[in-house]
N, C-alpha and C. Protein backbone atom coordinates (compact mmCIF):
# COMPACT_ATOMS: atom_id res chain seq x y z
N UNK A 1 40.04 -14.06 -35.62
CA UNK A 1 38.80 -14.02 -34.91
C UNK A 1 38.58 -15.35 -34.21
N UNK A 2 39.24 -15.24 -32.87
CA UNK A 2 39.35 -17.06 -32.16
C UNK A 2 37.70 -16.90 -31.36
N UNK A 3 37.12 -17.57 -31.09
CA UNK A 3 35.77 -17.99 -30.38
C UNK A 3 35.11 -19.04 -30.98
N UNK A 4 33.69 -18.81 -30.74
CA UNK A 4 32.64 -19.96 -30.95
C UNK A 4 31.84 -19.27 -31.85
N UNK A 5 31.26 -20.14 -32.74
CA UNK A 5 29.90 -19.85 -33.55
C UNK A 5 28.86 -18.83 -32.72
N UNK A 6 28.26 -17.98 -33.39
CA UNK A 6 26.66 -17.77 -32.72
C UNK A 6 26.02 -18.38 -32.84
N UNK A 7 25.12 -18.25 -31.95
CA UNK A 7 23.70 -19.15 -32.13
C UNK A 7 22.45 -18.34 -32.59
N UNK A 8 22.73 -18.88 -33.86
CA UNK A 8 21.59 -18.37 -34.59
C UNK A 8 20.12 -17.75 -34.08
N UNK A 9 19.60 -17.00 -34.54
CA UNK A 9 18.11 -16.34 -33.99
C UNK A 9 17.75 -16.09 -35.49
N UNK A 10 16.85 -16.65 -36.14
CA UNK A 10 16.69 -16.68 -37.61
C UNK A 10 15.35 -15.88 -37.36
N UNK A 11 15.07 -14.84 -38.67
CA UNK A 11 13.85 -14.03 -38.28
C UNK A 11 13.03 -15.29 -39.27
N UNK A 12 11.20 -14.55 -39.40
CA UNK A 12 10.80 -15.29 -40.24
C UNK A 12 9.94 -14.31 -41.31
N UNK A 13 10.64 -14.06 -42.58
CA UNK A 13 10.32 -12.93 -43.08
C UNK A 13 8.90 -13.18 -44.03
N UNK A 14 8.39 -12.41 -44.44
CA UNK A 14 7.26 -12.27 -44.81
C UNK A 14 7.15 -11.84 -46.48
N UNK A 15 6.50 -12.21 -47.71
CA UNK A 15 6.66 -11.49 -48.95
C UNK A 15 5.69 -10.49 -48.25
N UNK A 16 6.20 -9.58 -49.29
CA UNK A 16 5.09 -8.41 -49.71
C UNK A 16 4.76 -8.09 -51.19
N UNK A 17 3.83 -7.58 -51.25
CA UNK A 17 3.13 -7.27 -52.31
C UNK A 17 3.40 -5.91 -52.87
N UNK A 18 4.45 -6.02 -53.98
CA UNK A 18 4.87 -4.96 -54.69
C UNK A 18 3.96 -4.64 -55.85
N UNK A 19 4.04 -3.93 -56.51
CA UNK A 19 3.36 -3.82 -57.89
C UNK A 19 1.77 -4.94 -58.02
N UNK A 20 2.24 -5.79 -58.85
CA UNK A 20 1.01 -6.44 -59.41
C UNK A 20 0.50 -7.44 -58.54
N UNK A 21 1.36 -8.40 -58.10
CA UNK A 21 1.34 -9.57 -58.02
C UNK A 21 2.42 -9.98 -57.32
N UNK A 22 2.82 -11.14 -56.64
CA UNK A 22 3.86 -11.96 -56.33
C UNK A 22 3.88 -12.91 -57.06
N UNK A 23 4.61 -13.72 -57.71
CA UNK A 23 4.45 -14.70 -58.90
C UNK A 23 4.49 -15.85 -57.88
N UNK A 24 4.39 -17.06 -58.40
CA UNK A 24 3.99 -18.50 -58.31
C UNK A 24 5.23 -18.86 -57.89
N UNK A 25 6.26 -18.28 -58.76
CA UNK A 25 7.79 -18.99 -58.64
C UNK A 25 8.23 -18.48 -57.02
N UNK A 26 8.22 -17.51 -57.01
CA UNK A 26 8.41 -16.44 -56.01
C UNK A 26 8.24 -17.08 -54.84
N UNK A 27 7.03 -17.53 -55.07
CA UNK A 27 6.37 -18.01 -53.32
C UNK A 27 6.68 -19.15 -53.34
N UNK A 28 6.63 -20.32 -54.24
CA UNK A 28 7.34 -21.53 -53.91
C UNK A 28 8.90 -21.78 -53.66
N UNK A 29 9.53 -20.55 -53.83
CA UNK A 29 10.85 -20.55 -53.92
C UNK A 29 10.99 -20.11 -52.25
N UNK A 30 10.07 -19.19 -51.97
CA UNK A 30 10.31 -18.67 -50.11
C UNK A 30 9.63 -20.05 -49.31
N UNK A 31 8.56 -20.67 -49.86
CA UNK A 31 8.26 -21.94 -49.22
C UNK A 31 9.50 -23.14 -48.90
N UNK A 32 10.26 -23.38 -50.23
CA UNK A 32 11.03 -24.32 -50.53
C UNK A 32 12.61 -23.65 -48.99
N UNK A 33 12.41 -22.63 -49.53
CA UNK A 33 13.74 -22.23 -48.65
C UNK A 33 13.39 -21.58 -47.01
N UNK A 34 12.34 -21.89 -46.44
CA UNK A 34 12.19 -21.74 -45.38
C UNK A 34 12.95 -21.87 -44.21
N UNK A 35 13.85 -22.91 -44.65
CA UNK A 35 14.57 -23.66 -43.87
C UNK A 35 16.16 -23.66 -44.06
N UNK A 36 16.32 -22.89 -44.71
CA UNK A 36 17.79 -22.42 -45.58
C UNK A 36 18.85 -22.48 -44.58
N UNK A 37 18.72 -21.75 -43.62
CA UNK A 37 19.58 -21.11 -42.68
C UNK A 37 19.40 -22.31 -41.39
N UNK A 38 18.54 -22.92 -41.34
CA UNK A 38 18.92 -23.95 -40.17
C UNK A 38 19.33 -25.20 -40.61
N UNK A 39 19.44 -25.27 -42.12
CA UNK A 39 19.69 -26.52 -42.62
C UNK A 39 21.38 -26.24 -43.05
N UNK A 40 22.08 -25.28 -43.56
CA UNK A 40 23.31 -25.09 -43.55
C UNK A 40 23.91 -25.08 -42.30
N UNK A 41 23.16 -24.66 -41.40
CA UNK A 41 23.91 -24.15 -39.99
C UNK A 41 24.10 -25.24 -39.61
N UNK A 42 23.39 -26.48 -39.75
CA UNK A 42 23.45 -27.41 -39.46
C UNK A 42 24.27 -28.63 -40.18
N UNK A 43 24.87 -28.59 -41.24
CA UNK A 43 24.94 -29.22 -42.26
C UNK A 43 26.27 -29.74 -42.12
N UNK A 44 26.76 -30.80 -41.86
CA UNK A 44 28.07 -31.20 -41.92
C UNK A 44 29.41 -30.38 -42.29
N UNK A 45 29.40 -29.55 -43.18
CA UNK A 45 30.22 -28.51 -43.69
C UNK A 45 30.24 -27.52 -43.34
N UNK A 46 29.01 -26.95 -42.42
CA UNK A 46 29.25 -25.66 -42.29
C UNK A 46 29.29 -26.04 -40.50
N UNK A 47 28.67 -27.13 -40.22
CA UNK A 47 28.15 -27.30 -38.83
C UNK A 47 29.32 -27.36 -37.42
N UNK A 48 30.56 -27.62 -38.14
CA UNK A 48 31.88 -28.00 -37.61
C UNK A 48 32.74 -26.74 -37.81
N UNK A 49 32.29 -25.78 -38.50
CA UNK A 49 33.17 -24.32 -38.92
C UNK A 49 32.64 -23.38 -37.98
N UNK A 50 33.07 -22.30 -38.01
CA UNK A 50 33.09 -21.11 -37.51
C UNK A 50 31.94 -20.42 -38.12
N UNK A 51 31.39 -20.44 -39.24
CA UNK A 51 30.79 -19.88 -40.19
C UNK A 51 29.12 -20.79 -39.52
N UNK A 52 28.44 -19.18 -39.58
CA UNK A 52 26.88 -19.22 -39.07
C UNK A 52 25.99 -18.37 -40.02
N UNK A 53 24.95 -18.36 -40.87
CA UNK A 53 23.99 -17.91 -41.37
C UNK A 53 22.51 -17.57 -40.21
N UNK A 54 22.67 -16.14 -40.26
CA UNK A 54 21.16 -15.76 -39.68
C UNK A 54 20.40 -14.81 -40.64
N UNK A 55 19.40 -15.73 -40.80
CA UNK A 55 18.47 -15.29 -41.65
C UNK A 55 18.02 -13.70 -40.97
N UNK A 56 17.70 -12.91 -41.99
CA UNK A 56 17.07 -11.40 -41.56
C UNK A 56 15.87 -11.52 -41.91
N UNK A 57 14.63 -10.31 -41.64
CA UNK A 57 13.56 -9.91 -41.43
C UNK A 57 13.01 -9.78 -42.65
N UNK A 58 13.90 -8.39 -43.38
CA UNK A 58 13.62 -7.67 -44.20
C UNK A 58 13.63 -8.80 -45.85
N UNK A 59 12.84 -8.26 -46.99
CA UNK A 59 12.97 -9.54 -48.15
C UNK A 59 13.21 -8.95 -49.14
N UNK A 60 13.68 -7.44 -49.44
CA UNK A 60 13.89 -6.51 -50.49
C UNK A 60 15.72 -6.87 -50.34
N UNK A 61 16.15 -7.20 -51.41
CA UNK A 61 17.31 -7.49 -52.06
C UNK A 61 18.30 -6.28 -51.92
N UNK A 62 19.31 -6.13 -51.83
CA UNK A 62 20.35 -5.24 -52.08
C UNK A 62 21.40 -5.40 -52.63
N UNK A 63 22.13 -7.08 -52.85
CA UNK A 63 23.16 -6.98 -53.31
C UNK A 63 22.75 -7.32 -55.03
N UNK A 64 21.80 -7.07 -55.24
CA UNK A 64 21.37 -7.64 -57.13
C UNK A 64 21.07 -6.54 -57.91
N UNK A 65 22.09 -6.74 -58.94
CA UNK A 65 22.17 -5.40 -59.95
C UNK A 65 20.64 -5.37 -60.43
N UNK A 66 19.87 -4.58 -60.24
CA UNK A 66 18.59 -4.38 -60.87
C UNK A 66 17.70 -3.42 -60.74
N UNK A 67 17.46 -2.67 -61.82
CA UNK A 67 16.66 -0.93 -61.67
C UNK A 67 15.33 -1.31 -60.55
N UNK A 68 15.03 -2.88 -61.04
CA UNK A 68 13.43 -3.04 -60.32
C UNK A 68 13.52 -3.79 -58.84
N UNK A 69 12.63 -3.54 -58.14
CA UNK A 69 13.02 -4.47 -56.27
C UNK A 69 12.85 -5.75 -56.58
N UNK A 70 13.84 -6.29 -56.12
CA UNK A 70 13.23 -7.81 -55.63
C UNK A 70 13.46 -8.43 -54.71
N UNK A 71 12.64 -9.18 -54.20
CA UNK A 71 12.51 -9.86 -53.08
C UNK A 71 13.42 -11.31 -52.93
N UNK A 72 13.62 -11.59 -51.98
CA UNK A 72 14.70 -12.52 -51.34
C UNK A 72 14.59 -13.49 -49.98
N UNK A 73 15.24 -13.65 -49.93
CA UNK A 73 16.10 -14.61 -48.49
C UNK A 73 16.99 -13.89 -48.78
N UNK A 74 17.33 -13.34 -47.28
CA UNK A 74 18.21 -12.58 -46.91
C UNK A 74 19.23 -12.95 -45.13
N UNK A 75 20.82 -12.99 -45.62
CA UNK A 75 20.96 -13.67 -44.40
C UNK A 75 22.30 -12.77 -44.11
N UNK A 76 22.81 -12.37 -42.74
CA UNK A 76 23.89 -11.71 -42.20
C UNK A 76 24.63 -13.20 -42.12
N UNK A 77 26.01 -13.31 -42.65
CA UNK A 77 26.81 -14.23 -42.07
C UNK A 77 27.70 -13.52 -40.92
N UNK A 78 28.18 -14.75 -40.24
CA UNK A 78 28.96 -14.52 -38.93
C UNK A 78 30.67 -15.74 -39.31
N UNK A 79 31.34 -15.07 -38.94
CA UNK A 79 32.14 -16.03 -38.86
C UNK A 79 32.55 -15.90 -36.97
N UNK A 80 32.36 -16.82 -36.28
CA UNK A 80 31.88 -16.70 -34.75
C UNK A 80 31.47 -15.62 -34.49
N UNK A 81 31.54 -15.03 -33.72
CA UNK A 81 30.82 -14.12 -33.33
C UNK A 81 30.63 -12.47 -34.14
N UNK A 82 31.42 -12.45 -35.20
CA UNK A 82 31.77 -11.29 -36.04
C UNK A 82 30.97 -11.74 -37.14
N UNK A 83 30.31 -10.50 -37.63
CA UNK A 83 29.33 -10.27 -38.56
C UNK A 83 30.03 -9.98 -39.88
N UNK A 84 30.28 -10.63 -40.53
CA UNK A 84 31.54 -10.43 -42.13
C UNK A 84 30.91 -10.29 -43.20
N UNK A 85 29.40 -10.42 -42.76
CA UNK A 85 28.63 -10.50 -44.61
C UNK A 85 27.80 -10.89 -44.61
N UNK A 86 27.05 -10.91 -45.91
CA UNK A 86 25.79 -11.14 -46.10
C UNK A 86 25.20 -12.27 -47.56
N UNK A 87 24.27 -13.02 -47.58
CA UNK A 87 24.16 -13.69 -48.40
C UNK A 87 22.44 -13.33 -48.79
N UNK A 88 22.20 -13.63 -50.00
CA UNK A 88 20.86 -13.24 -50.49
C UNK A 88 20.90 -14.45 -51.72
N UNK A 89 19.72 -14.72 -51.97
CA UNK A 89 18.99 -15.57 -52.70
C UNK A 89 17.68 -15.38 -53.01
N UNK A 90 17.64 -15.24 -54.56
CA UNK A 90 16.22 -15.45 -55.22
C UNK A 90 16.18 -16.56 -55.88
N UNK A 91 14.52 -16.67 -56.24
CA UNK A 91 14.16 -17.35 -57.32
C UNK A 91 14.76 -17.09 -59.09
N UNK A 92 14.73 -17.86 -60.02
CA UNK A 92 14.95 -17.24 -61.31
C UNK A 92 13.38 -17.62 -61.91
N UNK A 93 12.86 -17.27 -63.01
CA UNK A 93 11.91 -17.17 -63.85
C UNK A 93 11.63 -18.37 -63.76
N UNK A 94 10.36 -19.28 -63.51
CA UNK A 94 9.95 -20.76 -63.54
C UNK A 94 10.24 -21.45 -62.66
N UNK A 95 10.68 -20.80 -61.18
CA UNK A 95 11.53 -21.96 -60.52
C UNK A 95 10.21 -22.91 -59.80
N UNK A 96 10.86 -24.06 -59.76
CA UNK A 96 9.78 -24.74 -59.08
C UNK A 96 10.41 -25.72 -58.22
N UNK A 97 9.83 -26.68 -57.53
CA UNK A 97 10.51 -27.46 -56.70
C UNK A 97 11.58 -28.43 -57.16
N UNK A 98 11.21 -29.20 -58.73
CA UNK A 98 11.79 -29.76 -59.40
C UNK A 98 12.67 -29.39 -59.85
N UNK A 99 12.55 -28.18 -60.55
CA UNK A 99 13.47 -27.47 -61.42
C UNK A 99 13.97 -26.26 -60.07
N UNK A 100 14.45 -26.49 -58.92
CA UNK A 100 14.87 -25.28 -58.33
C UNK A 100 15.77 -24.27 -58.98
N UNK A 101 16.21 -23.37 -60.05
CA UNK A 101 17.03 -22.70 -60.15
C UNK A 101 17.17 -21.64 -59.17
N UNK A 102 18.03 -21.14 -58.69
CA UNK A 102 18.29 -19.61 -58.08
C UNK A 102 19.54 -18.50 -58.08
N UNK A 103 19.46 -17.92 -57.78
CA UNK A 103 20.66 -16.72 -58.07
C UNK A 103 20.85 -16.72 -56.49
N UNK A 104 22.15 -16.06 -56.18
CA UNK A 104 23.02 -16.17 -54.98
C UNK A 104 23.84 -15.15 -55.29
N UNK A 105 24.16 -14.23 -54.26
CA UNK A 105 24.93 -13.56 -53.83
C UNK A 105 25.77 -13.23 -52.55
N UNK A 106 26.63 -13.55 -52.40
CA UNK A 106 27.83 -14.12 -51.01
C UNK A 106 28.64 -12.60 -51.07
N UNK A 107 28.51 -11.80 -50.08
CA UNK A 107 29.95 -10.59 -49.99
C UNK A 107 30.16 -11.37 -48.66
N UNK A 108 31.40 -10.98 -48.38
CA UNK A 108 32.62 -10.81 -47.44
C UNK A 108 33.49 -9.45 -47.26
N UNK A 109 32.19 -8.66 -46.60
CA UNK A 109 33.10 -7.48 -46.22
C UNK A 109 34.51 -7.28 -46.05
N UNK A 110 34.96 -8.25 -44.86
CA UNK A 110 36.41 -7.90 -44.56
C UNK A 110 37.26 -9.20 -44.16
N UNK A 111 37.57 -10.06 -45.23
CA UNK A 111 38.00 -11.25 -45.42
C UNK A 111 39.49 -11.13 -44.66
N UNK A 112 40.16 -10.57 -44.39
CA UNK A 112 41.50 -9.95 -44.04
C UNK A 112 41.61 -10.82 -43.25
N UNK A 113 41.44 -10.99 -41.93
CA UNK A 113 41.27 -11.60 -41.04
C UNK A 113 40.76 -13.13 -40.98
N UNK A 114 39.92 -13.59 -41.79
CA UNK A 114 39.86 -14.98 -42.03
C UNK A 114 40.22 -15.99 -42.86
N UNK A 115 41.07 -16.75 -42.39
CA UNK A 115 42.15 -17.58 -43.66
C UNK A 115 41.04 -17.70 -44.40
N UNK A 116 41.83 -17.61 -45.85
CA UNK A 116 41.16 -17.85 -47.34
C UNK A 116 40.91 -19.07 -47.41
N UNK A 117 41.65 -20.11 -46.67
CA UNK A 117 41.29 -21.59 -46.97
C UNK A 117 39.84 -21.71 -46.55
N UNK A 118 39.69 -21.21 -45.07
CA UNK A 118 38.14 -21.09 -44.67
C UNK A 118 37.06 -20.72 -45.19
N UNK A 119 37.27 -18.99 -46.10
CA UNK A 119 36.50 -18.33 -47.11
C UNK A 119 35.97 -19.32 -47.81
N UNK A 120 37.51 -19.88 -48.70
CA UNK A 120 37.36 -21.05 -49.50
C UNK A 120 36.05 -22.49 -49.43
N UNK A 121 36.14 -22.89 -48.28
CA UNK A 121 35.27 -23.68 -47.96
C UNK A 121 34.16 -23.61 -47.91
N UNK A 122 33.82 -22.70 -47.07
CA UNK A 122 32.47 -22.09 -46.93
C UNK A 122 32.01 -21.61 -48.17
N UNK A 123 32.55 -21.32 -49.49
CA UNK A 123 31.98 -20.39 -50.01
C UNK A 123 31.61 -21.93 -51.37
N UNK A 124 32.47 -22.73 -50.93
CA UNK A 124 32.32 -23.91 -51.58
C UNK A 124 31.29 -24.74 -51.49
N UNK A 125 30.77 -24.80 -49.72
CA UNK A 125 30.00 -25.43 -49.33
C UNK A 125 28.60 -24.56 -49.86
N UNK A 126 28.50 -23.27 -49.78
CA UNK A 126 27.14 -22.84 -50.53
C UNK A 126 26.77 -23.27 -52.33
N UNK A 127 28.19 -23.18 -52.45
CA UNK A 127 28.08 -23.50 -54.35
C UNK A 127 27.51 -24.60 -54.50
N UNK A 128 27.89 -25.94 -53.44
CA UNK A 128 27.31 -27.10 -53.72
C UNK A 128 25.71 -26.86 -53.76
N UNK A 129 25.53 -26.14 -52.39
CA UNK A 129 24.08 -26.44 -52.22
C UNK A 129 22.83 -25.70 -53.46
N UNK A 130 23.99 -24.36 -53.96
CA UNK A 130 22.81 -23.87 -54.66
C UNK A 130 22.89 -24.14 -56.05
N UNK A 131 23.98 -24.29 -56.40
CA UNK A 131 24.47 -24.53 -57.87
C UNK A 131 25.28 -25.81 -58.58
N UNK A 132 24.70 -27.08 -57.90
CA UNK A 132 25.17 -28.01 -58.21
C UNK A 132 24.30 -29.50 -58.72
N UNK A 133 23.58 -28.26 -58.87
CA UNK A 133 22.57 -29.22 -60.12
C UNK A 133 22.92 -30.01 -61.60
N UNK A 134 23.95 -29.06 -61.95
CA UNK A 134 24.27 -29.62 -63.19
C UNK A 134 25.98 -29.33 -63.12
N UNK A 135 26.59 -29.79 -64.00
CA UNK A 135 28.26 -29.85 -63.96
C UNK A 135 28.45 -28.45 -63.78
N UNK A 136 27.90 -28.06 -65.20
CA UNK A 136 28.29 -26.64 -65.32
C UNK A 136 27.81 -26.05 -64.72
N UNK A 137 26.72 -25.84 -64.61
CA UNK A 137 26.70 -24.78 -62.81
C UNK A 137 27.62 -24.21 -62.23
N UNK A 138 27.81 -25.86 -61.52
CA UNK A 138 28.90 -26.41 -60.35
C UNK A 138 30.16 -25.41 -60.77
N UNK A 139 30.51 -26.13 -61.60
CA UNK A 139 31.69 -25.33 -62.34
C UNK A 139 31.81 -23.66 -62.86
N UNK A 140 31.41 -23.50 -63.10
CA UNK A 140 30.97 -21.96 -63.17
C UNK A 140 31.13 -21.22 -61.13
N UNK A 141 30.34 -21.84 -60.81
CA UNK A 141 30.30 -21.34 -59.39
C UNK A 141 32.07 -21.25 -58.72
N UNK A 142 32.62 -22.57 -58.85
CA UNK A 142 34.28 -22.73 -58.92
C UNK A 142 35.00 -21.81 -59.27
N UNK A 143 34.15 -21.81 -60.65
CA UNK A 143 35.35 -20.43 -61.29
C UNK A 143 35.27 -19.18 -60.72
N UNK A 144 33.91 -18.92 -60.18
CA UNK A 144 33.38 -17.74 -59.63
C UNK A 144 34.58 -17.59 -58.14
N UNK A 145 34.16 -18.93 -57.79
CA UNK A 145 35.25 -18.80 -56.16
C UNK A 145 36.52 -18.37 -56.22
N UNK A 146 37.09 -19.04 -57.15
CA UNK A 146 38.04 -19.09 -57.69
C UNK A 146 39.02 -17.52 -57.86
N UNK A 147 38.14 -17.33 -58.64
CA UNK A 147 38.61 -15.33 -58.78
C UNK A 147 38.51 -14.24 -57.90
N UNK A 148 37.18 -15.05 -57.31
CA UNK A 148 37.34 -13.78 -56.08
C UNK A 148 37.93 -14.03 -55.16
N UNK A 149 38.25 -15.67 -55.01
CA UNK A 149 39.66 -15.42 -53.62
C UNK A 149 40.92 -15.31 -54.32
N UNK A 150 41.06 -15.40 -55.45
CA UNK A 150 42.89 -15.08 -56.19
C UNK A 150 42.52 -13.35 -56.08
N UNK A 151 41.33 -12.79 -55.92
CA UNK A 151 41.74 -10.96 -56.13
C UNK A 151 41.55 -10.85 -54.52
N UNK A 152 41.11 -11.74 -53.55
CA UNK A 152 41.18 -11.26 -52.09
C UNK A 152 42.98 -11.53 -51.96
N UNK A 153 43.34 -12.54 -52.53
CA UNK A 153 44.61 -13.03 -52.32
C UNK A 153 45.57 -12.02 -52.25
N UNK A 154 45.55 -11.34 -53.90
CA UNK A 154 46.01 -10.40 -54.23
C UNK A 154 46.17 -9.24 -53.34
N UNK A 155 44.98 -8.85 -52.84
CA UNK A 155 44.61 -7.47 -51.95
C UNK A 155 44.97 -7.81 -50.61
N UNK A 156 45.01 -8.91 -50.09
CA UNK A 156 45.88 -9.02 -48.66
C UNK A 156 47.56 -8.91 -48.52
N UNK A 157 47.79 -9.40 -50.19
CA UNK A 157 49.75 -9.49 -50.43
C UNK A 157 50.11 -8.33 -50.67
N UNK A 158 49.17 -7.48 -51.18
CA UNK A 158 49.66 -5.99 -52.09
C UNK A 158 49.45 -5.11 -50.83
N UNK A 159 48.54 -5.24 -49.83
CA UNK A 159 48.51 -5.01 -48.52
C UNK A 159 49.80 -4.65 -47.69
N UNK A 160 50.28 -5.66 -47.51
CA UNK A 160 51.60 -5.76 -47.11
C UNK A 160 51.11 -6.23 -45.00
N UNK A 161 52.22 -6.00 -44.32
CA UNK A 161 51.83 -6.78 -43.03
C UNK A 161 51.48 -5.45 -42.16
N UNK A 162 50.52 -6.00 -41.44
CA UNK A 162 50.01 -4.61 -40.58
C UNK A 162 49.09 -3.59 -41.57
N UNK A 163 48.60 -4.22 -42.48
CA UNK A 163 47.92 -3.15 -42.55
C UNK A 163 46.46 -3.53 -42.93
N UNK A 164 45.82 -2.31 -42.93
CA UNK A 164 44.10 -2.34 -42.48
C UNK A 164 43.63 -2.11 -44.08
N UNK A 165 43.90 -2.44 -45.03
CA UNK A 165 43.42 -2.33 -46.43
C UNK A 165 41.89 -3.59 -46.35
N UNK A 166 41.04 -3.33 -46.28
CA UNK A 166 40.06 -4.10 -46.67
C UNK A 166 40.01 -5.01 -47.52
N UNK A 167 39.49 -6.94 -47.71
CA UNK A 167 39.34 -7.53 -48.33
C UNK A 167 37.90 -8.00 -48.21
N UNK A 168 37.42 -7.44 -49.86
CA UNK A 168 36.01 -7.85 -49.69
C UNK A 168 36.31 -9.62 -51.12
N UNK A 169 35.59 -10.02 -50.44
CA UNK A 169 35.34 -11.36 -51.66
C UNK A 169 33.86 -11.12 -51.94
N UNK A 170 33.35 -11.55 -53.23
CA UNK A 170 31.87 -11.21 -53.69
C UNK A 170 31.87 -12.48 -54.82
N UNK A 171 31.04 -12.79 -54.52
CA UNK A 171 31.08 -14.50 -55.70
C UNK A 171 29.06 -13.93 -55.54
N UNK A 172 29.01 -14.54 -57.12
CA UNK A 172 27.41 -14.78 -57.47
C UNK A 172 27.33 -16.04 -57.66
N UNK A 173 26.22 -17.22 -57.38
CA UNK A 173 25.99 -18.05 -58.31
C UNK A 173 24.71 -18.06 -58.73
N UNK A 174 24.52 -18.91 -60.11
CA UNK A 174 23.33 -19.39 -60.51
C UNK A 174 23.48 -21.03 -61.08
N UNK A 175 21.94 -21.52 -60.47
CA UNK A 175 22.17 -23.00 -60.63
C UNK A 175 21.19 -23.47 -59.84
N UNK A 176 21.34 -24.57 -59.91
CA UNK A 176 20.13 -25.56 -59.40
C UNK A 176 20.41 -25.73 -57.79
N UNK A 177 19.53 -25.44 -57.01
CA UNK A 177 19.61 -25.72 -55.68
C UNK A 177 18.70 -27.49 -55.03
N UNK A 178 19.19 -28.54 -56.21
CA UNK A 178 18.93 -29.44 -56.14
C UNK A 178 19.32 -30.34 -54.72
N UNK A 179 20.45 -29.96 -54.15
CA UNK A 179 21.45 -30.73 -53.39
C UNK A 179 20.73 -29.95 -52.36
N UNK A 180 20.26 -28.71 -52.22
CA UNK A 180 19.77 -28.11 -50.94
C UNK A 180 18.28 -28.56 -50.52
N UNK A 181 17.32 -28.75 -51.87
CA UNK A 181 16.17 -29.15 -51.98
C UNK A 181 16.20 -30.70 -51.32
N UNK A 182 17.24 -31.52 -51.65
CA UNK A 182 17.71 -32.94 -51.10
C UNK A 182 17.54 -33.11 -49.47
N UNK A 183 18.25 -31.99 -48.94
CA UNK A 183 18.63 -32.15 -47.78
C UNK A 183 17.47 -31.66 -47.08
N UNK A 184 16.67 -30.92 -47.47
CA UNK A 184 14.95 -30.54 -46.87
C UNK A 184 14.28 -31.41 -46.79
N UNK A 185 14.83 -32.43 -47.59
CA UNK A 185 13.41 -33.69 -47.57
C UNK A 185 13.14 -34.72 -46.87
N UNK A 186 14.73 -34.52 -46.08
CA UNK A 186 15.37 -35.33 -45.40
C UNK A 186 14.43 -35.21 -43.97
């Protein structure tokens, strides 16, 4: 996929009011991350890559195992001009500005086409920002990368050449979005 980045058009999404309430954590967590998608896009690591985050509209979650809705930051990635995936982020229970914890979810529809070293990076450069609050986090998130590009690896070799077998990569993290909270304050 040879070209240029898109240029982002970030929506600006709105909570809604499900059930009872919107919690405290909830809304300081959509306050705190307002800026998510123009601050990666921008960010030394991602700012020089191919790889673009545009934030979406909609704030109801899809990629999070859970009987009940929840609400999010929700973003289509691009790797230039091709739309490869999607990233989502919530709050966890208590999050606050100090204590940012959050959950993350990264797919890569169809990795086939974009060197893994790149995947690699990019998917590195989000771990820092959201889950590198504490070692283990950090590390955990690694391991997370880790497996899902050794099974994309796998599924492009077992593939064989010429052919159209799909590679999805799917990494979760959870962890402190301390290093992202850093760069907002800036």
């Amino acid at each position: 996929m040879v070209g240029t980045p898109i240029e982002a058009k970030h929506a600006n999404p709105k909570l809604k009011r499900w059930g009872w309430r919107i919690s405290d954590s909830l809304r300081r967590f959509f306050a705190d991350f307002d800026r998510f998608g123009v601050i990666v896009n921008g960010w030394a690591a991602v700012k020089d890559s191919a790889w673009r985050l545009q934030e979406l509209k909609g704030t109801r979650l899809r990629t999070f195992d859970n009987d009940k809705p929840k609400q999010g930051r929700r973003y289509d990635l691009f790797y230039n001009q091709h739309r490869v995936g999607s990233l989502e982020i919530t709050d966890t229970s208590g999050y606050t500005t100090q204590e940012p914890r959050v959950w993350a979810n990264v797919l890569i529809r169809d990795a086939r086409v974009i060197p893994l070293d790149e995947v690699s990076r990019f998917l590195t450069s989000i771990g820092t920002l959201l889950s590198a609050g504490t070692g283990n986090d950090y590390a955990e998130a690694r391991r997370n990368i880790e497996t899902a590009l050794t099974q994309a690896h796998w599924t492009k070799r077992s593939a064989g050449q010429g052919a159209s077998a799909e590679v999805v990569v799917e990494v979760s993290f959870l962890g402190s979005a301390a290093t992202y909270i850093k760069l907002r304050e800036r």
